[in-house]
Protein backbone atom coordinates (compact mmCIF):
# COMPACT_ATOMS: atom_id res chain seq x y z
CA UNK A 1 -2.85 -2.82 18.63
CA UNK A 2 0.77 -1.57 18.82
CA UNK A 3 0.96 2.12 19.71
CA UNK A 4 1.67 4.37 16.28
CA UNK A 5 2.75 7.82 16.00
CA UNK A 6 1.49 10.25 13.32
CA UNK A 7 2.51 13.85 13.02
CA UNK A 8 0.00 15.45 16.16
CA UNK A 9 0.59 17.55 18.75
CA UNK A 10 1.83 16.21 22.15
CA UNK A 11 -0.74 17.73 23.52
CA UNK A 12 -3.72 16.63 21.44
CA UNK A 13 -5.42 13.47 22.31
CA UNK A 14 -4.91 9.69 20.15
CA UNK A 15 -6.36 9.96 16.73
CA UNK A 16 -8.96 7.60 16.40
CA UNK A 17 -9.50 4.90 13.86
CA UNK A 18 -13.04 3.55 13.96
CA UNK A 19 -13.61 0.54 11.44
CA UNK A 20 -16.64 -0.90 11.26
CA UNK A 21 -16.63 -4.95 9.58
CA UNK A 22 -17.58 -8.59 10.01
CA UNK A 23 -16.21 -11.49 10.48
CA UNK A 24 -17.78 -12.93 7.63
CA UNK A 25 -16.58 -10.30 5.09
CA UNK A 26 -13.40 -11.45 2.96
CA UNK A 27 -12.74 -7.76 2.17
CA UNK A 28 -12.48 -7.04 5.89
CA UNK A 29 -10.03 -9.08 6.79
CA UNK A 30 -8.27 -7.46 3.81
CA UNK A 31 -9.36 -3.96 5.32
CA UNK A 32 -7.57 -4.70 8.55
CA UNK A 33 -4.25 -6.23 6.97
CA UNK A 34 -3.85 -2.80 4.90
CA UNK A 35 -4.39 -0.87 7.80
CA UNK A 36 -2.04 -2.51 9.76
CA UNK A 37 0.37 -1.66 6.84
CA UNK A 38 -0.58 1.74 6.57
CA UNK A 39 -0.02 2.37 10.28
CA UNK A 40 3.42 0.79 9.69
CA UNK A 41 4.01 3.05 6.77
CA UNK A 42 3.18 5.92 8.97
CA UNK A 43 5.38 4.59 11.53
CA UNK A 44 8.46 4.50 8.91
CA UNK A 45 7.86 7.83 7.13
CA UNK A 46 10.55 10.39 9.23
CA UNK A 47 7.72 13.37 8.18
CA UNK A 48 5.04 11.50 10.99
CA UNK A 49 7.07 9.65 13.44
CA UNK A 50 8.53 12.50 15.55
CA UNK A 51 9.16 12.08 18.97
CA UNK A 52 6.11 13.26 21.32
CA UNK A 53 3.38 12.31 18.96
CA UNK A 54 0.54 10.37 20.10
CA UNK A 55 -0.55 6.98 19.21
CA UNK A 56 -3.54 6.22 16.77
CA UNK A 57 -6.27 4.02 18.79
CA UNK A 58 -8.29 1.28 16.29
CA UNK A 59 -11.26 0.24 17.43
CA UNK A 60 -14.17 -2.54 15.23
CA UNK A 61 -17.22 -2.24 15.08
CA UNK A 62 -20.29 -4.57 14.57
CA UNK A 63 -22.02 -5.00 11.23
CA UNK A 64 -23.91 -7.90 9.88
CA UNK A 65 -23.59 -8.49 6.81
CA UNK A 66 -26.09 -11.13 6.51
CA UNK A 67 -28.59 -10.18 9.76
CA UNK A 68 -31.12 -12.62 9.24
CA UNK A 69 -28.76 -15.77 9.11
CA UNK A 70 -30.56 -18.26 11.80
CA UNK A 71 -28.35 -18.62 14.72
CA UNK A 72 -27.72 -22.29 13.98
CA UNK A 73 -26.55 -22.02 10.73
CA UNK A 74 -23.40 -23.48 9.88
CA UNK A 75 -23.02 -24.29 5.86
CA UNK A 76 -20.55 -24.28 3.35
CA UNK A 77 -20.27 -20.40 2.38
CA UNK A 78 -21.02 -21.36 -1.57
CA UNK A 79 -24.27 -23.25 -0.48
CA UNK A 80 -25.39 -20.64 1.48
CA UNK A 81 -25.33 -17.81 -1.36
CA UNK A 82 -26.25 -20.17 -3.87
CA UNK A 83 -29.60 -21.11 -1.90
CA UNK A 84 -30.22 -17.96 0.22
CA UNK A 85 -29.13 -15.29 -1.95
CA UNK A 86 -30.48 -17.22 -5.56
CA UNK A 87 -26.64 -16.65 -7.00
CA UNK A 88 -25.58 -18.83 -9.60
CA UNK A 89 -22.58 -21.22 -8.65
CA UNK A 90 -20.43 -20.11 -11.58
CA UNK A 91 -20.34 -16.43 -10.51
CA UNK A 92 -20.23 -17.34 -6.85
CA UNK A 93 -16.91 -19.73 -7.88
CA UNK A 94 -15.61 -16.50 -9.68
CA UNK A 95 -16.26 -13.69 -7.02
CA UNK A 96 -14.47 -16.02 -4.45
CA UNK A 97 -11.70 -16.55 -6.79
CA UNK A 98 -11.02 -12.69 -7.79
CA UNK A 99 -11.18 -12.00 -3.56
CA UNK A 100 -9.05 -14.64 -3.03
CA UNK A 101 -6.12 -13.31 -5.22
CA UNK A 102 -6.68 -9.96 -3.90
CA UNK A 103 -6.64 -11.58 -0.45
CA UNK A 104 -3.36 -13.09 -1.64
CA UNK A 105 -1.65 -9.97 -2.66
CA UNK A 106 -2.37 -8.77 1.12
CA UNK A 107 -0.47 -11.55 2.22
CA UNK A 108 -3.75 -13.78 3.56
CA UNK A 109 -4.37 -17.52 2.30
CA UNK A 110 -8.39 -17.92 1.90
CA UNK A 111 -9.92 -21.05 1.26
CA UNK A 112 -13.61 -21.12 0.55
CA UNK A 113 -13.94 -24.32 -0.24
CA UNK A 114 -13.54 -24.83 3.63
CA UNK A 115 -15.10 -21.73 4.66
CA UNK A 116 -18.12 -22.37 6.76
CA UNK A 117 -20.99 -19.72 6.67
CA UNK A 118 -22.65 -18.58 10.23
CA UNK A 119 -24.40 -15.68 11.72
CA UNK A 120 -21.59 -13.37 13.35
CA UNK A 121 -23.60 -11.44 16.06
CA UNK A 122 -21.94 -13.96 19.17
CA UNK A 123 -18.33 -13.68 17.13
CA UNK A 124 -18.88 -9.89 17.36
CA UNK A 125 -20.15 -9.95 21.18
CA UNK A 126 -16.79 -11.45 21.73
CA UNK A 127 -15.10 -8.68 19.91
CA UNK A 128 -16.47 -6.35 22.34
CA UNK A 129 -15.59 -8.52 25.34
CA UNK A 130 -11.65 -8.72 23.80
CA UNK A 131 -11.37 -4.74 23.62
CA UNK A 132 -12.37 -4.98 26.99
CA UNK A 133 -9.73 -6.74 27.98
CA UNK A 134 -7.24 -4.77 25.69
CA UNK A 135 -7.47 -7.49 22.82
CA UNK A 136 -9.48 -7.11 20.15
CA UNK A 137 -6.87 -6.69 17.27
CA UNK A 138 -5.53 -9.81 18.28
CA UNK A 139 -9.01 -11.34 18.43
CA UNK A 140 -10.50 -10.08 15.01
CA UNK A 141 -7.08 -11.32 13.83
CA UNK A 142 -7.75 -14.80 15.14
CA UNK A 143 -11.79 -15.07 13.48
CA UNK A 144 -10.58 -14.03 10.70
CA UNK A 145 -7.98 -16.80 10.10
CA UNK A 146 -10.60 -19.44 11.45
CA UNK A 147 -13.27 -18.11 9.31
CA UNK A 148 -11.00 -17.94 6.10
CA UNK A 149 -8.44 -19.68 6.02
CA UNK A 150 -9.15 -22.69 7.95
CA UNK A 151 -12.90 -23.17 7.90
CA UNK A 152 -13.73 -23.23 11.30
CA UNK A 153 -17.50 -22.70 12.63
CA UNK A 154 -17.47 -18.81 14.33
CA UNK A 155 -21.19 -18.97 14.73
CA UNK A 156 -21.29 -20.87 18.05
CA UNK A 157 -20.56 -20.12 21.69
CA UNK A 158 -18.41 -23.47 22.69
CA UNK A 159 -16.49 -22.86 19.74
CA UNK A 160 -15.95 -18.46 19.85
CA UNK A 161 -14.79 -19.05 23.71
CA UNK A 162 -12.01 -22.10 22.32
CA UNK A 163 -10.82 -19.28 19.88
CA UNK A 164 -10.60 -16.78 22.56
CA UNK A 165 -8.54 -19.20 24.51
CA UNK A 166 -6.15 -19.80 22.08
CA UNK A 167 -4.88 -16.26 21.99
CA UNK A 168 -4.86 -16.28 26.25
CA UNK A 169 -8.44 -15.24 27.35
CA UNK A 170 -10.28 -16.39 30.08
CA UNK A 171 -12.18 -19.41 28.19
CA UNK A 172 -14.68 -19.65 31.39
CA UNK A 173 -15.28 -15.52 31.63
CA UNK A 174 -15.79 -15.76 27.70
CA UNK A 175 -18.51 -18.05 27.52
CA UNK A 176 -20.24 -16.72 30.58
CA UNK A 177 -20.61 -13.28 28.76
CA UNK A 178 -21.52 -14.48 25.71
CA UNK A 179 -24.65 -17.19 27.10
CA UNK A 180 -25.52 -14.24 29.13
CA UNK A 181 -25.44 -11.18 26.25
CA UNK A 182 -23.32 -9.30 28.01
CA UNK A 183 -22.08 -7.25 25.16
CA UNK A 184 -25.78 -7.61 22.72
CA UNK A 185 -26.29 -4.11 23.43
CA UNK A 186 -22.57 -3.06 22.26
CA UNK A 187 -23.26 -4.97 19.07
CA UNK A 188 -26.28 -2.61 18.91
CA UNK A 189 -24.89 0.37 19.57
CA UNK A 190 -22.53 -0.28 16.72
CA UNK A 191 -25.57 -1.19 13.96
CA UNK A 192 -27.17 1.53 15.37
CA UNK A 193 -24.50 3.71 14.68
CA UNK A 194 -23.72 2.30 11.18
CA UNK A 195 -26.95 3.11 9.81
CA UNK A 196 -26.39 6.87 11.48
CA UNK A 197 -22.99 6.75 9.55
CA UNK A 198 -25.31 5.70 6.13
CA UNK A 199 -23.09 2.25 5.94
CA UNK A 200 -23.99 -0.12 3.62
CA UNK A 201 -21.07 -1.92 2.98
CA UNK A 202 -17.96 -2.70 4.80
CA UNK A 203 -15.14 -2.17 5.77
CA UNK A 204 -15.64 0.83 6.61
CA UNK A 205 -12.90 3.51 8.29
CA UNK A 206 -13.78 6.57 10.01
CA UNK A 207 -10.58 8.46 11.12
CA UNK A 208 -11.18 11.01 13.91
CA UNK A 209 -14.73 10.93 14.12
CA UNK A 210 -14.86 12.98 11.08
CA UNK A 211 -13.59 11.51 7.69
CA UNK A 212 -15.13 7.93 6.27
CA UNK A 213 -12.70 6.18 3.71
CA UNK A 214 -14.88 3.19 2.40
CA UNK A 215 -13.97 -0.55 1.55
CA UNK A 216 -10.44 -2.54 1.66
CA UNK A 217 -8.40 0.47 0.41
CA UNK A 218 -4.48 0.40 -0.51
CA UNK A 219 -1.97 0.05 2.61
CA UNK A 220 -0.47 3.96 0.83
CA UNK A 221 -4.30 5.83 0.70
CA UNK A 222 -5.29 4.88 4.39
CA UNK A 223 -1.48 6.49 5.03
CA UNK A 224 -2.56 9.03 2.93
CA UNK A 225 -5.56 9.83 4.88
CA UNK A 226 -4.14 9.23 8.35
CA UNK A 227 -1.38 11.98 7.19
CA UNK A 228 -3.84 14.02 6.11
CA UNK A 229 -6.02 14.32 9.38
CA UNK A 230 -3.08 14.86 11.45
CA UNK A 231 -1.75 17.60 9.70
CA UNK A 232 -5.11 19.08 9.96
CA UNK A 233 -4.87 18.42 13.82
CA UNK A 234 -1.67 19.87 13.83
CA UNK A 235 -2.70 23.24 12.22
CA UNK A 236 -5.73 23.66 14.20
């Protein structure tokens, strides 16, 4: 994630931007495109970008969506809430449809009559192994777009370490940690924390450690927000 610079103190430390989503959520994909743009409208607003300021740090977090998905599931995402979640086809057709023009309006291209459905936990074990390597925007970025737009499996382990390599990681090192569960107890500590938080539904932002802002809000109210903390960082 590109270093930003909101209105703090040089001598405070990076404001933190905690978001906790899954892979297999349309609106948090969403989530992290208006973020991005709300960073960038930080960036560009003369009041916050001042020389000295520190950068904002963004960090996912696990969540499961769908915890009980068997590991080897791998279905077309309209079979699997038609038959697991007893959801009519008609309204399942409709919900993808309204997402999908939102997802549109954030610039993303969804196709769910690709999309595959699978149980994230190993997708989100790599997520901790890419922040360890100082890529895990770029990674989230990258399941995303194979999970939405074009309908790749994100479920298994040959197939989460070829999507690491695309974007430069150590294929080998990837699978390794993910046969072995390196990272399972990361994943943990992030559920773990959720329900501490009282999540129930994603995305969800906490800025600073402090303030929750819930769902795929506007590019402009995450600016809002991320303003508004470091003001109050400012005047502390």
């Amino acid at each position: 994630m590109p270093r930003r610079r909101p209105h703090v103190a040089p001598d405070m430390s990076p404001l933190s931007i905690d978001v906790w989503s899954d892979i297999a959520c349309p609106w948090c994909y969403i989530g992290k495109r208006n973020l991005d743009a709300a960073l960038a409208l930080v960036d560009d607003d003369p009041r916050d970008a001042r020389p000295g300021s520190e950068a904002v740090t963004v960090d996912f977090h696990s969540y499961l969506l769908a915890p009980d998905t068997p590991a080897d599931t791998n279905a077309p995402e309209i079979d699997f809430l038609v038959q697991s979640k007893g959801m009519p086809a008609d309204q399942v057709r409709q919900m993808f449809a309204h997402v999908t023009g939102v997802a549109a309006d954030a610039g993303l291209h969804y196709d769910f009559d690709i999309a595959r459905h699978a149980n994230t936990r190993k997708a989100h074990e790599l997520l901790h192994y890419a922040k360890s390597v100082g890529r895990q925007s770029d990674m989230a970025e990258r399941l995303f777009a194979a999970h939405f737009t074009e309908g790749k499996y994100v479920g298994g382990v040959t197939e989460l370490a070829d999507l690491a390599a695309e974007i430069g990681l150590d294929r080998d090192a990837v699978e390794d940690a993910l046969r072995a569960g390196t990272y399972a107890d990361a994943v943990d500590a992030d559920l773990a924390q959720a329900a501490a938080y009282g999540i129930t539904g994603v995305p969800f932002f906490v800025i600073d450690g402090k303030y929750g802002v819930s769902g795929a809000q506007p590019p402009e109210v995450l600016a809002q927000a991320i303003r508004q903390v470091s003001a109050e960082r400012a005047q502390a």
